[in-house]
C-alpha atoms as a PDB file:
ATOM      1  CA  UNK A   1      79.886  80.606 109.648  1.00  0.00           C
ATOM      2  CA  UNK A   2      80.781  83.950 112.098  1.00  0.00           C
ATOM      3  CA  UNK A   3      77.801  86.272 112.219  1.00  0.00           C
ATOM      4  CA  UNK A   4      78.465  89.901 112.204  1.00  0.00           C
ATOM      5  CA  UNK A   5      76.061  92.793 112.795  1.00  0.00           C
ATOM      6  CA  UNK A   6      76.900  96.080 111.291  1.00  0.00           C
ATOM      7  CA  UNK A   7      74.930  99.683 112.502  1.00  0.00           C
ATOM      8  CA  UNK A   8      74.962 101.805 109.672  1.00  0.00           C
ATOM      9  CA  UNK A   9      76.388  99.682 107.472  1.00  0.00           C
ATOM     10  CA  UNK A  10      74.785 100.813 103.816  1.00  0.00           C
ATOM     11  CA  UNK A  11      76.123 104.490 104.807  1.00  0.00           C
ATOM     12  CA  UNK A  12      80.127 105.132 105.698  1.00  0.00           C
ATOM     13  CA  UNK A  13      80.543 101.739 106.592  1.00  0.00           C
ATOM     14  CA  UNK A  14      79.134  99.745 103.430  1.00  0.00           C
ATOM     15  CA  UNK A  15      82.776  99.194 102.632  1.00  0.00           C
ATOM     16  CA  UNK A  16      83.121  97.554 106.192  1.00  0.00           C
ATOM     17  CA  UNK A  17      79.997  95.192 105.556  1.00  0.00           C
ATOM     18  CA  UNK A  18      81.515  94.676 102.103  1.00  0.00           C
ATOM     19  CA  UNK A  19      85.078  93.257 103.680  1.00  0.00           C
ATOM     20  CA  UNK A  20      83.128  91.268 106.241  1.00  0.00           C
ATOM     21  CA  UNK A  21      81.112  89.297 103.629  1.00  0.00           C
ATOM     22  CA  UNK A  22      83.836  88.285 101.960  1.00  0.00           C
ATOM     23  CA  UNK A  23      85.932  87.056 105.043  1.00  0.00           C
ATOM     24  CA  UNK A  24      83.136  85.067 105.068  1.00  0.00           C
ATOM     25  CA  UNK A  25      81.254  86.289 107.550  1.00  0.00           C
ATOM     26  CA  UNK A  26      77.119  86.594 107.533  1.00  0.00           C
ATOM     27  CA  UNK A  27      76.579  90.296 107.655  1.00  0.00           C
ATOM     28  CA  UNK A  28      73.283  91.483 109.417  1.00  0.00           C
ATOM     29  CA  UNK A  29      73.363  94.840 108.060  1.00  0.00           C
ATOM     30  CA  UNK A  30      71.565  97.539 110.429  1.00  0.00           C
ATOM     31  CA  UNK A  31      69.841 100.561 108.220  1.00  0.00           C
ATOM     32  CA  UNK A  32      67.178 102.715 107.856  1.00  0.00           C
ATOM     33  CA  UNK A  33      66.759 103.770 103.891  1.00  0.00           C
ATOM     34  CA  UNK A  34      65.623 100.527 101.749  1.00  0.00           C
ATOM     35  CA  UNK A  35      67.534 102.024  98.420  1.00  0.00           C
ATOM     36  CA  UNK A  36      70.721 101.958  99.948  1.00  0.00           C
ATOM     37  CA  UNK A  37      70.154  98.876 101.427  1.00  0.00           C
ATOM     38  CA  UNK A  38      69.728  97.457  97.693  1.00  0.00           C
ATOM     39  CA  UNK A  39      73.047  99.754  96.609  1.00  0.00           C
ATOM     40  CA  UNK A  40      74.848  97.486  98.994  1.00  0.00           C
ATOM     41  CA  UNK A  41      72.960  94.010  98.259  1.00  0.00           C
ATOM     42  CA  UNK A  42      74.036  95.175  94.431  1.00  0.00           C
ATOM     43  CA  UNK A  43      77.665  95.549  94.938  1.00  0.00           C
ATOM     44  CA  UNK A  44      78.613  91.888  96.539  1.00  0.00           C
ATOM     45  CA  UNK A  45      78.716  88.558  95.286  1.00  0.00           C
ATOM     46  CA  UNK A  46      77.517  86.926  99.024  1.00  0.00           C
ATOM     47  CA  UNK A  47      74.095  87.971  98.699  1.00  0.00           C
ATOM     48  CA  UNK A  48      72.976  85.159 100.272  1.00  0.00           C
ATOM     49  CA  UNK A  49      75.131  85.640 103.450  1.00  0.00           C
ATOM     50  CA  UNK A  50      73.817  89.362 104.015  1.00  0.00           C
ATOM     51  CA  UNK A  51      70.464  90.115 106.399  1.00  0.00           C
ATOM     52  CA  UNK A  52      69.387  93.420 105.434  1.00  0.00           C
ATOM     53  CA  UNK A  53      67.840  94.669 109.070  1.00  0.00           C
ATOM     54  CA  UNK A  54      65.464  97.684 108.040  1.00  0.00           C
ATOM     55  CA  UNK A  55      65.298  99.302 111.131  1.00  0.00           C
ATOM     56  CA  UNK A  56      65.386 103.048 112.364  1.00  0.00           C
ATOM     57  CA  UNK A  57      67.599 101.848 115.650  1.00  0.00           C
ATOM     58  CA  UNK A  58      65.952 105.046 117.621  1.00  0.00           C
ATOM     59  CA  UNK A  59      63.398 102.735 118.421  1.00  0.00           C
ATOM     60  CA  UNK A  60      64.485 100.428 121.224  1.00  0.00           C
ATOM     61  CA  UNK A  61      61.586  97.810 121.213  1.00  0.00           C
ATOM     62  CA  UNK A  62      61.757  97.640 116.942  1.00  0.00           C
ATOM     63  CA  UNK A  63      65.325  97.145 117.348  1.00  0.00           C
ATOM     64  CA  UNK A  64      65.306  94.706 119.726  1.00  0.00           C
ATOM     65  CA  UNK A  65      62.992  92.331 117.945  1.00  0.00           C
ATOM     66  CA  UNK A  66      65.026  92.928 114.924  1.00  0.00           C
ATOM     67  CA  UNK A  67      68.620  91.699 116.706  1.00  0.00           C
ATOM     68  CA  UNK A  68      66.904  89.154 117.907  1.00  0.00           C
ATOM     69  CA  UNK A  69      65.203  87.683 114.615  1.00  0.00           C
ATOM     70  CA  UNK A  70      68.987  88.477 112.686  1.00  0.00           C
ATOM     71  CA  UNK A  71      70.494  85.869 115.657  1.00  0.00           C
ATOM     72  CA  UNK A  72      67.219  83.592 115.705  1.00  0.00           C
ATOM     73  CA  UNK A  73      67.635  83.776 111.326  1.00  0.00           C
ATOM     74  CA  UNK A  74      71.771  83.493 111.168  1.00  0.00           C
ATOM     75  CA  UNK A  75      72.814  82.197 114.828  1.00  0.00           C
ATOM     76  CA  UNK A  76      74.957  83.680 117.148  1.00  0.00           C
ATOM     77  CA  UNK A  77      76.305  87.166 116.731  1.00  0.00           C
ATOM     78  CA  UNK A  78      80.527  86.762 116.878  1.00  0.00           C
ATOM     79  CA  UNK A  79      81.773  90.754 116.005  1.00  0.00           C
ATOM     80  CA  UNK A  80      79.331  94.001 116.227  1.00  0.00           C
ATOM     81  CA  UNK A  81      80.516  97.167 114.446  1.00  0.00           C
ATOM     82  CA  UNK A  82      78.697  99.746 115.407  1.00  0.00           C
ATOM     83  CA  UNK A  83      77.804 103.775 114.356  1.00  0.00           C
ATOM     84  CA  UNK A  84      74.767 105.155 116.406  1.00  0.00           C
ATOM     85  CA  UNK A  85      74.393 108.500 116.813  1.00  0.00           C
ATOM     86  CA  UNK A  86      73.774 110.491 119.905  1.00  0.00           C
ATOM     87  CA  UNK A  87      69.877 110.015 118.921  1.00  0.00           C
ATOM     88  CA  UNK A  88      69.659 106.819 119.800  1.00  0.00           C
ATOM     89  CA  UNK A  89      71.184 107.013 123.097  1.00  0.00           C
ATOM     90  CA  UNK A  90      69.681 103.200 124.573  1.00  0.00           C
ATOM     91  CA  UNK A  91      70.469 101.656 120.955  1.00  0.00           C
ATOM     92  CA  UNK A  92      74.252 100.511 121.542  1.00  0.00           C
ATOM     93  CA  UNK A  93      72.710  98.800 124.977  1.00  0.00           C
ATOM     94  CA  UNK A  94      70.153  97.199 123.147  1.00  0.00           C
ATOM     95  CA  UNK A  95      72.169  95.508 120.833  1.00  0.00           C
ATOM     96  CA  UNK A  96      74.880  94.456 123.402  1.00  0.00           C
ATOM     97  CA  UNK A  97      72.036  92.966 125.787  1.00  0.00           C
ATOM     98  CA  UNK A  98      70.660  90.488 122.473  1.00  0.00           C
ATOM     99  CA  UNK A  99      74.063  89.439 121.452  1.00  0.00           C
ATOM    100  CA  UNK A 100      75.020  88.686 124.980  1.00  0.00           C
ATOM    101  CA  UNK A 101      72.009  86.424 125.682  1.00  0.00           C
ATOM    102  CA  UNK A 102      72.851  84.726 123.069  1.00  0.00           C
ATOM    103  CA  UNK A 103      77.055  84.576 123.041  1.00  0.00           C
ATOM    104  CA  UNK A 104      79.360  84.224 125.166  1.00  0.00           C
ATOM    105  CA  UNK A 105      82.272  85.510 123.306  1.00  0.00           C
ATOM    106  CA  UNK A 106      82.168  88.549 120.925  1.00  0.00           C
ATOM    107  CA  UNK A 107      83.975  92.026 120.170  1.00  0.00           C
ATOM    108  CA  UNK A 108      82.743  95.285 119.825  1.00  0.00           C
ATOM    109  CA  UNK A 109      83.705  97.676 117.631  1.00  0.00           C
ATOM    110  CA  UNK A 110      82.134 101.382 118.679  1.00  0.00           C
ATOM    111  CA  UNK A 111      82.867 104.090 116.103  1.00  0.00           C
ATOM    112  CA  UNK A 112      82.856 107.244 117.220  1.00  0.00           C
ATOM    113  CA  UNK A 113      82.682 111.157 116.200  1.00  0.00           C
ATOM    114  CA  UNK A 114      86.117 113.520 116.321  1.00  0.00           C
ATOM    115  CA  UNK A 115      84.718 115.313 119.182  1.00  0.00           C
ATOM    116  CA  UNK A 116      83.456 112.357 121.327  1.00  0.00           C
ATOM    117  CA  UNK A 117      85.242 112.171 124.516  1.00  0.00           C
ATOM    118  CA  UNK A 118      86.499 108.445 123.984  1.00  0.00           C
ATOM    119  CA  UNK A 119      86.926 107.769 128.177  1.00  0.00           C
ATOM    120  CA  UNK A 120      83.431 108.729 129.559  1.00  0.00           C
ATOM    121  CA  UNK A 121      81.997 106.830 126.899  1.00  0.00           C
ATOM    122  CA  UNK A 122      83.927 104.378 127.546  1.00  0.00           C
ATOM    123  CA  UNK A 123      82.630 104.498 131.084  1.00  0.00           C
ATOM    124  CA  UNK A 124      79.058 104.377 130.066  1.00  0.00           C
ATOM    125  CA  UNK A 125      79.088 101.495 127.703  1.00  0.00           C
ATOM    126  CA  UNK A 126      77.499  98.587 129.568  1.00  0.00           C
ATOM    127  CA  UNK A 127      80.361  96.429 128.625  1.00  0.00           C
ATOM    128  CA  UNK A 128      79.437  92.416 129.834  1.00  0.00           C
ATOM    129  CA  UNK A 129      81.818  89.902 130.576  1.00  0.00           C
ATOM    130  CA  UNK A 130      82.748  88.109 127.361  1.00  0.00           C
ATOM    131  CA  UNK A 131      82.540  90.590 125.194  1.00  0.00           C
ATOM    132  CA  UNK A 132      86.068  92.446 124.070  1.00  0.00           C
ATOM    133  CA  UNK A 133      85.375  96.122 123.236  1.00  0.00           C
ATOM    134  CA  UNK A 134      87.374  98.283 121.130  1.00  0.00           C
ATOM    135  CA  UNK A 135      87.061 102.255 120.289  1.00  0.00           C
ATOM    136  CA  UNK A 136      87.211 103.470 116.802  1.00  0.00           C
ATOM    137  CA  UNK A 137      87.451 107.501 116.405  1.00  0.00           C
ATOM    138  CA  UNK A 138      87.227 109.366 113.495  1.00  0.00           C
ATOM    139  CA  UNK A 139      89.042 112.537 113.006  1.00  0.00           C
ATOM    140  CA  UNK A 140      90.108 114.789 109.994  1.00  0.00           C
ATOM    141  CA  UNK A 141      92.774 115.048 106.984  1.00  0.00           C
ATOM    142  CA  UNK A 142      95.134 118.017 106.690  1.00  0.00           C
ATOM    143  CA  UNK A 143      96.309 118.064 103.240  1.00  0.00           C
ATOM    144  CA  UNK A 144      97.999 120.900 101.253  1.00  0.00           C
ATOM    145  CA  UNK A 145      97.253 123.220 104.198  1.00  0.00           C
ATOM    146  CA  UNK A 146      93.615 122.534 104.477  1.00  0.00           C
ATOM    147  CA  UNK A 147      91.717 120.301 106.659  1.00  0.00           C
ATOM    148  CA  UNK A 148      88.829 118.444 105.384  1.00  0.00           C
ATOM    149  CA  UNK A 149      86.309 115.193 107.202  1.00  0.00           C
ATOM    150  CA  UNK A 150      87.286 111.933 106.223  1.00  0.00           C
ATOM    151  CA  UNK A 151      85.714 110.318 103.038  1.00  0.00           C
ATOM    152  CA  UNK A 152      83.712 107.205 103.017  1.00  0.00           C
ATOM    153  CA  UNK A 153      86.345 105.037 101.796  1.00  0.00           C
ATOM    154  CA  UNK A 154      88.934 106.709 104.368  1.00  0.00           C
ATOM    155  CA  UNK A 155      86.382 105.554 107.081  1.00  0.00           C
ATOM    156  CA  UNK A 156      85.495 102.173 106.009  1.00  0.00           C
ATOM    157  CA  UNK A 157      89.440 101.341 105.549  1.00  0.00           C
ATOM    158  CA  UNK A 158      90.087 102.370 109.101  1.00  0.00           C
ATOM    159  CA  UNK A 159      87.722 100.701 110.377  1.00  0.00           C
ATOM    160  CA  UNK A 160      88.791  97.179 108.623  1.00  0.00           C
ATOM    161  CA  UNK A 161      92.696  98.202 109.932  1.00  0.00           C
ATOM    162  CA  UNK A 162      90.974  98.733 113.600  1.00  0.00           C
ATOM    163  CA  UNK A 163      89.037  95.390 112.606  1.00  0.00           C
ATOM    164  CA  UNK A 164      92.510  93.578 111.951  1.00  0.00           C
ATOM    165  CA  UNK A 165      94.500  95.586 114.450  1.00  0.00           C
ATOM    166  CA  UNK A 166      92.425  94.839 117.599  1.00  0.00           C
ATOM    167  CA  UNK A 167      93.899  97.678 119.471  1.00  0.00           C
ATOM    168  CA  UNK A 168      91.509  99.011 122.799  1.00  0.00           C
ATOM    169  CA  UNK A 169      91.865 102.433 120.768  1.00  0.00           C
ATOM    170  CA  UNK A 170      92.344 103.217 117.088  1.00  0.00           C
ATOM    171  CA  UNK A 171      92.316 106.628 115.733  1.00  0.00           C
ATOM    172  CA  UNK A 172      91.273 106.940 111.741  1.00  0.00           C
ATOM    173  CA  UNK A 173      92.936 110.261 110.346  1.00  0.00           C
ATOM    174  CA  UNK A 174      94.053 112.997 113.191  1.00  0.00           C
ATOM    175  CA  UNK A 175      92.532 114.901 116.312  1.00  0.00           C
ATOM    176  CA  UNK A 176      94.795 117.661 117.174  1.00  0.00           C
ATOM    177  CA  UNK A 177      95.160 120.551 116.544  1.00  0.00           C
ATOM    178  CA  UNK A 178      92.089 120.769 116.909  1.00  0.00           C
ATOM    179  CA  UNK A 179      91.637 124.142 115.993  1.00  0.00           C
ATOM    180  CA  UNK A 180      92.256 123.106 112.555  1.00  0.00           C
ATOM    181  CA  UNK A 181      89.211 120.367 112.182  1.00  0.00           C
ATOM    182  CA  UNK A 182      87.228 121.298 109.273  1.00  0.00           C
END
């Protein structure tokens, strides 16, 4: 069975974790708040293929040992999709230096924030041989005039398209103008 570890995936991107259990995937699901964690173990019928990973991913070493027991528990991570916020600046690393010990082939799906400047992160991301990484930006809606943030469905939808698309970059919603973001 594929193993797949999702950051942040009881939040924005349950419906993501949702989709990925039943491709049949094992879902290590990174999160911080227990209740939502049970919200998501509620709403799918592969309970037994999803690791809930209660973890605030701000702390390296915690996170560490936590990637680690998900790939020791379910084997070999195959696909990462991953949210971390600019407060856990080390986190991404930390999760692409346990998967790589233990695989040699995996993608990498970083989600990222409307204003994020895709190309320096790009250049930042320690990247290893073997693993395929792809960018996944969020932007904004402009409907009836107005502008307005993507909802969580919008998100999680692009994100399986990106997912099944496998393109290097993959905008959900629009950037420009972007005097007009909400």
């Amino acid at each position: 069975m594929k193993h797949a570890l999702v950051a942040g995936g009881t939040g924005m991107l349950a419906g993501v974790s949702l989709w990925l259990l039943e491709k049949g995937y094992h879902v290590s699901v990174i999160a911080r708040n227990p209740e939502r964690m049970e919200q998501l173990i509620e709403k799918t019928n592969f309970k037994n293929n999803l690791t809930p990973v209660l973890v605030d991913y701000r702390n390296s070493e915690e996170l560490q040992a936590h990637v680690n027991a998900a790939i020791k528990k379910n084997g070999p991570i195959d696909l990462v999709v991953a949210w971390i916020h600019s407060d856990a600046p080390d986190a991404l690393t930390v999760i692409i230096n346990a998967i790589n010990a233990n695989r040699e082939q995996w993608k990498l799906f970083h989600i990222l924030g409307s204003s994020a400047n895709i190309k320096k992160i790009r250049r930042k991301v320690p990247v290893p041989h073997g693993c395929t990484y792809y960018q996944v930006q969020l932007g904004f809606i402009i409907e009836n005039g107005r502008s307005r943030w993507l909802t969580h469905e919008e998100i999680a939808g692009g994100v399986i398209t990106a997912i099944q698309r496998k393109k290097p970059i993959y905008t959900i919603g629009q950037l420009e103008p972007w005097e007009q973001r909400p």
